[in-house]
C-alpha atoms as a PDB file:
ATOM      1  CA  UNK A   1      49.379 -50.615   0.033  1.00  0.00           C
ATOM      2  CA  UNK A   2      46.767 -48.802  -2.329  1.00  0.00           C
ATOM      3  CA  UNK A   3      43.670 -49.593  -3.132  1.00  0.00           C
ATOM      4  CA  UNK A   4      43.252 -51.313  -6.243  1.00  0.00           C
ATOM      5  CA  UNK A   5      40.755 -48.595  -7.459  1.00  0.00           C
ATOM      6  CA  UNK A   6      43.030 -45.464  -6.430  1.00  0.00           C
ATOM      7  CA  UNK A   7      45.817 -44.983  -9.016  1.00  0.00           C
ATOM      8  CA  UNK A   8      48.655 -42.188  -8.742  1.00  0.00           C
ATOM      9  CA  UNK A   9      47.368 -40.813 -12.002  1.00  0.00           C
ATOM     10  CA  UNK A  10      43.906 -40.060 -10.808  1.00  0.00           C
ATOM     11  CA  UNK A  11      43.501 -36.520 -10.958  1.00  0.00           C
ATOM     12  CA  UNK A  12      41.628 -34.644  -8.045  1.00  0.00           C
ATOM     13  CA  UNK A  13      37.726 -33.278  -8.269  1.00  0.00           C
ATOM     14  CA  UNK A  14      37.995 -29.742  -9.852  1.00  0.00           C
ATOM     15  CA  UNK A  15      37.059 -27.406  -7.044  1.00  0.00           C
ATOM     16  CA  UNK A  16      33.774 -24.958  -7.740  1.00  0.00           C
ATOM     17  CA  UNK A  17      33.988 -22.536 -10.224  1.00  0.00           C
ATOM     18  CA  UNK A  18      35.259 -19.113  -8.988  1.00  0.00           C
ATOM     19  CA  UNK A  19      32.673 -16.385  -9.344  1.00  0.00           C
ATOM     20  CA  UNK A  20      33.621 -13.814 -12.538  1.00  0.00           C
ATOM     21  CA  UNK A  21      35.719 -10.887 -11.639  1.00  0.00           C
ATOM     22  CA  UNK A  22      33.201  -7.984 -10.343  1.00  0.00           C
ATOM     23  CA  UNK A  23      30.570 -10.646  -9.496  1.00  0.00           C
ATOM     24  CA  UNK A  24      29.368 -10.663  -6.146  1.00  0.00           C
ATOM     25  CA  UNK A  25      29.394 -14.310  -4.134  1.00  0.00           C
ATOM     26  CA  UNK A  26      26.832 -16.151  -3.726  1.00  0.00           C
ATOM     27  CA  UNK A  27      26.587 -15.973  -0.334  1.00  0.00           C
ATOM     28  CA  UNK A  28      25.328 -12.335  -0.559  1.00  0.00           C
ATOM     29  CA  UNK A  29      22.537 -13.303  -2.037  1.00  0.00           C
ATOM     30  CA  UNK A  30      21.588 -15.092   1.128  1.00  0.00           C
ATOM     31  CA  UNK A  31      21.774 -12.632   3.092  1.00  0.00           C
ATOM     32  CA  UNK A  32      19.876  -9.981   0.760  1.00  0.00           C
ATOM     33  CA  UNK A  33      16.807 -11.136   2.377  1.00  0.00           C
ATOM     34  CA  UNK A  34      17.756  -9.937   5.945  1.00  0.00           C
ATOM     35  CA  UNK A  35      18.388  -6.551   4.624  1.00  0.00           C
ATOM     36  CA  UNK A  36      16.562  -3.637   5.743  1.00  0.00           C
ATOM     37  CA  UNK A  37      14.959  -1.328   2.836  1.00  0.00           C
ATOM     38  CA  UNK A  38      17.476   1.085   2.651  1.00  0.00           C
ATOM     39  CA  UNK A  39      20.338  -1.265   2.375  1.00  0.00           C
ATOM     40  CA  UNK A  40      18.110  -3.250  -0.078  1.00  0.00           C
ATOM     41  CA  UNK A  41      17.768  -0.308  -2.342  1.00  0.00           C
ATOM     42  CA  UNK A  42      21.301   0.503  -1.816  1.00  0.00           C
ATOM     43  CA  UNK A  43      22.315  -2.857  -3.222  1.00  0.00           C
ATOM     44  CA  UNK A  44      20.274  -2.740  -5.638  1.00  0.00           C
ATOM     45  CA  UNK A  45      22.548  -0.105  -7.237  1.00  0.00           C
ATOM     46  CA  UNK A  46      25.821  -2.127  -6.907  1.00  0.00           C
ATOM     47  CA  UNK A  47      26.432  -3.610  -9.983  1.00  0.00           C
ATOM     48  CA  UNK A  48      23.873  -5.242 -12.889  1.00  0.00           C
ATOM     49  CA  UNK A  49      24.029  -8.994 -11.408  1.00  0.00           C
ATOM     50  CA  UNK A  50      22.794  -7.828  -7.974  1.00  0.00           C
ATOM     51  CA  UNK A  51      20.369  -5.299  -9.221  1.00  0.00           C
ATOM     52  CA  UNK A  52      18.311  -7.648 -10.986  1.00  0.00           C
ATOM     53  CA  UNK A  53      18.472 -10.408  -7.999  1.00  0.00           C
ATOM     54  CA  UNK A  54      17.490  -7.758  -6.236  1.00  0.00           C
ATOM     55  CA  UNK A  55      14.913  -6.483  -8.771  1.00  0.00           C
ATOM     56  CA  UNK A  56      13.685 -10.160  -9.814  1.00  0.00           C
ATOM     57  CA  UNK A  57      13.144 -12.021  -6.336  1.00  0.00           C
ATOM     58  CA  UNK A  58       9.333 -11.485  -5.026  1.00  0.00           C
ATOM     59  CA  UNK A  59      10.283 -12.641  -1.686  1.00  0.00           C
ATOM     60  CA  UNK A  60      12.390  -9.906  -1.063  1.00  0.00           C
ATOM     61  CA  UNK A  61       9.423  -7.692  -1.074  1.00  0.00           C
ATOM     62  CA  UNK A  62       6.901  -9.747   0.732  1.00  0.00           C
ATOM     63  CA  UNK A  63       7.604  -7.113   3.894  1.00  0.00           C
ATOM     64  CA  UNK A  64       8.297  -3.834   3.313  1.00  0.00           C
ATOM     65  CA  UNK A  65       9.001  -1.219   6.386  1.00  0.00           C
ATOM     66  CA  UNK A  66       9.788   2.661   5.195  1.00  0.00           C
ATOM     67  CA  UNK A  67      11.261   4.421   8.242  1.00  0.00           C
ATOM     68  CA  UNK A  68      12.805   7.693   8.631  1.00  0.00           C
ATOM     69  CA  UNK A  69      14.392   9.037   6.683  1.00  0.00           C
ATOM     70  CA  UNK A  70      13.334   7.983   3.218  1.00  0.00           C
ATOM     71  CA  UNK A  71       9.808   7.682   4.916  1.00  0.00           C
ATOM     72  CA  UNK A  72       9.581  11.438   4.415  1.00  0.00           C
ATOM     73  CA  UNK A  73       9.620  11.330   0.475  1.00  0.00           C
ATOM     74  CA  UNK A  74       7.846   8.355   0.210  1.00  0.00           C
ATOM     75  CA  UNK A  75       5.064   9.528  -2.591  1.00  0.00           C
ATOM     76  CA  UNK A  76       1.778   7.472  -3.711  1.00  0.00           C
ATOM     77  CA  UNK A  77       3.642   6.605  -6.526  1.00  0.00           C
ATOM     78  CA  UNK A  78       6.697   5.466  -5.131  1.00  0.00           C
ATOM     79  CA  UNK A  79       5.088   3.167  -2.403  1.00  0.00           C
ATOM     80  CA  UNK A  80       3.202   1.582  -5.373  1.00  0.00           C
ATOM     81  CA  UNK A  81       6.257   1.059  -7.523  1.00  0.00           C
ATOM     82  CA  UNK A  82       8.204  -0.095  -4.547  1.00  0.00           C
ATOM     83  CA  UNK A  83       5.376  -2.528  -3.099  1.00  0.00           C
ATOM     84  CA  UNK A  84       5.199  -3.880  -7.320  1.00  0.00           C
ATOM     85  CA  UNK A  85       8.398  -6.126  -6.705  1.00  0.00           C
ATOM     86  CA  UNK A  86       5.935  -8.355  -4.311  1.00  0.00           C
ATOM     87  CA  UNK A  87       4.355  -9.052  -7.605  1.00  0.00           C
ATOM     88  CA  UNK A  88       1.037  -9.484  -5.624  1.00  0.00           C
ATOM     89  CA  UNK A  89       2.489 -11.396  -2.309  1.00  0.00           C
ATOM     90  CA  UNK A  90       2.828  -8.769   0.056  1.00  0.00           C
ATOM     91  CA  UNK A  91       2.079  -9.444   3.552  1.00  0.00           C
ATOM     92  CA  UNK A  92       3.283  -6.819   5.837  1.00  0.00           C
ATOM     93  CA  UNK A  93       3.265  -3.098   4.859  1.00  0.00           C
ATOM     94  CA  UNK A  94       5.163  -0.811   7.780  1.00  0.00           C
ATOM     95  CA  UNK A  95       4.487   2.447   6.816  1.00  0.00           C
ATOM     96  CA  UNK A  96       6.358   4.703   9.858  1.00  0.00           C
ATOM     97  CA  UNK A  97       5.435   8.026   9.767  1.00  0.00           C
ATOM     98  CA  UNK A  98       5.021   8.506   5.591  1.00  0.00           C
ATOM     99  CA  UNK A  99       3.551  12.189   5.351  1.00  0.00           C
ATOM    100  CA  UNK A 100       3.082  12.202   1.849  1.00  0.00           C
ATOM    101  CA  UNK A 101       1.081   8.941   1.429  1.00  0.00           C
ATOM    102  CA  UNK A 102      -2.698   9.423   0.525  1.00  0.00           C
ATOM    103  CA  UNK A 103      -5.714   7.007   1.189  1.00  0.00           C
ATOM    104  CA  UNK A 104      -5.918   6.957  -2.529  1.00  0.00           C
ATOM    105  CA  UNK A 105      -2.074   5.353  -2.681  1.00  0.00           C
ATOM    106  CA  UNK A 106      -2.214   2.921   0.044  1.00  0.00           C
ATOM    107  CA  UNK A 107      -5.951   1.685  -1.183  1.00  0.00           C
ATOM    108  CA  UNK A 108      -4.063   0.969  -5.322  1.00  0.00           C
ATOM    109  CA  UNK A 109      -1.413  -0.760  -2.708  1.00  0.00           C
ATOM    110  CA  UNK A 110      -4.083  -2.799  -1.226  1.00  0.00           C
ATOM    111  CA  UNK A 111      -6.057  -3.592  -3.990  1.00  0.00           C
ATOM    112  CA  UNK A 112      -2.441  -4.888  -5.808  1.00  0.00           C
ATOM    113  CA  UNK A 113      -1.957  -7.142  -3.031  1.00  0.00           C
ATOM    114  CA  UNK A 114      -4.760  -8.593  -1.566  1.00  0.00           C
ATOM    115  CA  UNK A 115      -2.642 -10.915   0.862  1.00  0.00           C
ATOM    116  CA  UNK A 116      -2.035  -8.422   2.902  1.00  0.00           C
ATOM    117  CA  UNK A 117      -2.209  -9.140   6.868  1.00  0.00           C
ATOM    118  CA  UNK A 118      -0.256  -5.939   8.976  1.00  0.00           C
ATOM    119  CA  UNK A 119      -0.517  -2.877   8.388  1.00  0.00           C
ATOM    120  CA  UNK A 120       0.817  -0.369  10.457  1.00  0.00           C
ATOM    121  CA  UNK A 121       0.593   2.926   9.524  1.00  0.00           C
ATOM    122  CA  UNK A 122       1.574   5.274  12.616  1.00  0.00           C
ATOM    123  CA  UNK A 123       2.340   8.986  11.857  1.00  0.00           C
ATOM    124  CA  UNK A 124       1.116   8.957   8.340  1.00  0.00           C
ATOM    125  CA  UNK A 125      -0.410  12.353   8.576  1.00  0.00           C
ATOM    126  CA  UNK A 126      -1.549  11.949   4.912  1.00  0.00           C
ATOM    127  CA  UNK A 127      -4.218   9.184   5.807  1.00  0.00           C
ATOM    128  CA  UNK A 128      -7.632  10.154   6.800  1.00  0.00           C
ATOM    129  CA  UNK A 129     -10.541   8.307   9.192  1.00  0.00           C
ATOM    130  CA  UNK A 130     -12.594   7.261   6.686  1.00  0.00           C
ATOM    131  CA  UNK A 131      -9.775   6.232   3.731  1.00  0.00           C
ATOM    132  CA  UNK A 132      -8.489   3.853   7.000  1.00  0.00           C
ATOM    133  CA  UNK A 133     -11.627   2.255   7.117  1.00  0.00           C
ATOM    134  CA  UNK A 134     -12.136   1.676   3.202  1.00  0.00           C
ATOM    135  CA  UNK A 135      -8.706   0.618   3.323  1.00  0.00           C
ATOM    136  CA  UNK A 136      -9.603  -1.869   6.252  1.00  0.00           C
ATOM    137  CA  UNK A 137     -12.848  -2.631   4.947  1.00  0.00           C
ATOM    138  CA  UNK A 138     -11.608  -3.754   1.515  1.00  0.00           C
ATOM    139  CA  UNK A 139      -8.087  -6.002   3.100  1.00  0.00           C
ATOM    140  CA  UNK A 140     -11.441  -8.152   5.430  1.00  0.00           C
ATOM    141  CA  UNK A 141     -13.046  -8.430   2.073  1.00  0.00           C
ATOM    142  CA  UNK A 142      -9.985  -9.270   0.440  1.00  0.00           C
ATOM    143  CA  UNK A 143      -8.521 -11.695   2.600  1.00  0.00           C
ATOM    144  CA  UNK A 144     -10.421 -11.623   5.860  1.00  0.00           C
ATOM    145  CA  UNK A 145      -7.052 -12.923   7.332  1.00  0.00           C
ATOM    146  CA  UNK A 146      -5.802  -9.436   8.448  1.00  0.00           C
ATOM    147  CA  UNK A 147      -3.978  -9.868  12.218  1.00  0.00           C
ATOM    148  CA  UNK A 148      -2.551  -6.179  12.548  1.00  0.00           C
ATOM    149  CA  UNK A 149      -3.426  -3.031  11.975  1.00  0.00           C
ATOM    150  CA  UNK A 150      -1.548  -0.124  14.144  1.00  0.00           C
ATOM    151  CA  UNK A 151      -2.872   3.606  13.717  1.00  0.00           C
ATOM    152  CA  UNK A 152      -1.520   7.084  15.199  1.00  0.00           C
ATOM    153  CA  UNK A 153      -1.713  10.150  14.194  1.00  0.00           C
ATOM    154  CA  UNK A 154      -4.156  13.046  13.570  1.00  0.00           C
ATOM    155  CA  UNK A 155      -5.080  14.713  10.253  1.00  0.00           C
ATOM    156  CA  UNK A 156      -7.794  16.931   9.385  1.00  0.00           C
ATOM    157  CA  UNK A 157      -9.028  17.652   6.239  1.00  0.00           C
ATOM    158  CA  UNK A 158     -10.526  21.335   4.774  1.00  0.00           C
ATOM    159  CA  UNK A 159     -14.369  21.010   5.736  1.00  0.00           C
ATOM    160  CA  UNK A 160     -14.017  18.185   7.650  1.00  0.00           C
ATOM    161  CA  UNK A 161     -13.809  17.382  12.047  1.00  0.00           C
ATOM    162  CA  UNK A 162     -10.567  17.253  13.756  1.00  0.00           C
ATOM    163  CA  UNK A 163     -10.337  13.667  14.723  1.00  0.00           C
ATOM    164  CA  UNK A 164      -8.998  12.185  11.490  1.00  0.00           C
ATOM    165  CA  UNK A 165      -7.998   8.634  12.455  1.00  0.00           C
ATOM    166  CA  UNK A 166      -8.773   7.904  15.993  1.00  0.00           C
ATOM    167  CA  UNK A 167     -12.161   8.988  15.058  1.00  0.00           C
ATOM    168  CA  UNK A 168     -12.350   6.198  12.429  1.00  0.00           C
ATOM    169  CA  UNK A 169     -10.979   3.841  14.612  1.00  0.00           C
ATOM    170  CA  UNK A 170     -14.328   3.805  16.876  1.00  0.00           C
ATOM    171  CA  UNK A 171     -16.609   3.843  14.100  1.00  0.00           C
ATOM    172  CA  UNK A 172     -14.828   0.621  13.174  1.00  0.00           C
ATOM    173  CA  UNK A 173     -15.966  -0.719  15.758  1.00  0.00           C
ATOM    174  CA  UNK A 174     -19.446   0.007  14.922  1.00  0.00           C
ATOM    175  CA  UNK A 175     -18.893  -1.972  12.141  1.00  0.00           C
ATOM    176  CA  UNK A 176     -19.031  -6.085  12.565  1.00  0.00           C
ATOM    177  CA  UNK A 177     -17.392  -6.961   9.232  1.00  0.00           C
ATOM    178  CA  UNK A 178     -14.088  -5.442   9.670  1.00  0.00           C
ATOM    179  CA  UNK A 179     -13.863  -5.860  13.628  1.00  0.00           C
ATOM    180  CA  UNK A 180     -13.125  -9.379  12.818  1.00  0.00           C
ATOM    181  CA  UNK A 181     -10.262  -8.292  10.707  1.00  0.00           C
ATOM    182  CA  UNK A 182      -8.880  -5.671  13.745  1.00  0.00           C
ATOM    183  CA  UNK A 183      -8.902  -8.673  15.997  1.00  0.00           C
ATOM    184  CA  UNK A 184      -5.208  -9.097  17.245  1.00  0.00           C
ATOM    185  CA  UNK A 185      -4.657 -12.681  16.383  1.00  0.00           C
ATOM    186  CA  UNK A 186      -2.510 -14.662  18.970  1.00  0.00           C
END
């Protein structure tokens, strides 16, 4: 026998809505956020609806890592439009071996998001000693929550010693302010 509540002309629960034809599921969207940059960007090109998630969600862009190979036409002005989409919550920069980035583009990064706290910049022939330790010097000012920094790399400018980063790195140590913020944090 039935239930006294459950009649024969009860109709079932509609099921969800179907997404629009050309609309991607939702469950991309979840897993936009364990996308690499390149396959970020890529997406980003798909179709208007997952442009503009892409586009629109800050937390997407809270870590950024350029590798090879769109690390070697990475400009100044690209890393700055890129880093943007944090809207001022970026945390950890990976810059791997970005030639054509200049201590005057990774300082506007820096000064556009102050919460940074890694930044690892090996091979970025484009940085010098002494833009590194403005760049360091403002994040401890900033901040003063910076756990990692990573250098490698040489560069040299015109008039200038050979030396380039390395050479910075032990006159940060001469300097007490920002060794607190090149303490490895555990």
């Amino acid at each position: 026998m039935l239930p006294t509540t459950a009649t024969a002309s009860t109709p079932p629960p509609a099921p969800a809505p179907a997404p629009a034809p050309g609309e991607p599921h939702a469950a991309l969207f979840l897993a936009l956020g364990y996308m690499r940059l390149p396959d970020l960007l890529a997406c980003w090109r798909v179709c208007r609806l997952l442009g503009e998630a892409v586009a629109g969600d800050p937390l997407l862009w809270r870590r950024v890592t350029v590798e090879p190979p769109l690390s070697k036409r990475l400009t100044d002005d690209a890393l700055l439009k890129l880093t943007a989409r944090a809207e001022g919550t970026l945390r950890s920069l990976h810059l791997l071996g970005c030639s054509l980035v200049s201590d005057a583009g990774l300082l506007r990064v820096v000064e556009r998001n102050p919460s940074v706290t890694e930044l690892y910049v090996p091979k970025c022939t484009g940085l010098t000693g002494d833009g590194v330790v403005k760049i360091v010097q403002l994040l401890d000012e900033q901040n003063g929550n910076t756990n990692r920094l990573r250098l490698h790399g040489k560069r040299s400018t015109a008039g200038a010693k050979a030396g380039g980063v390395e050479a910075a790195c032990s006159a940060l140590l001469d300097a007490k302010t920002v060794v607190a913020a090149l303490v490895q944090r555990i």
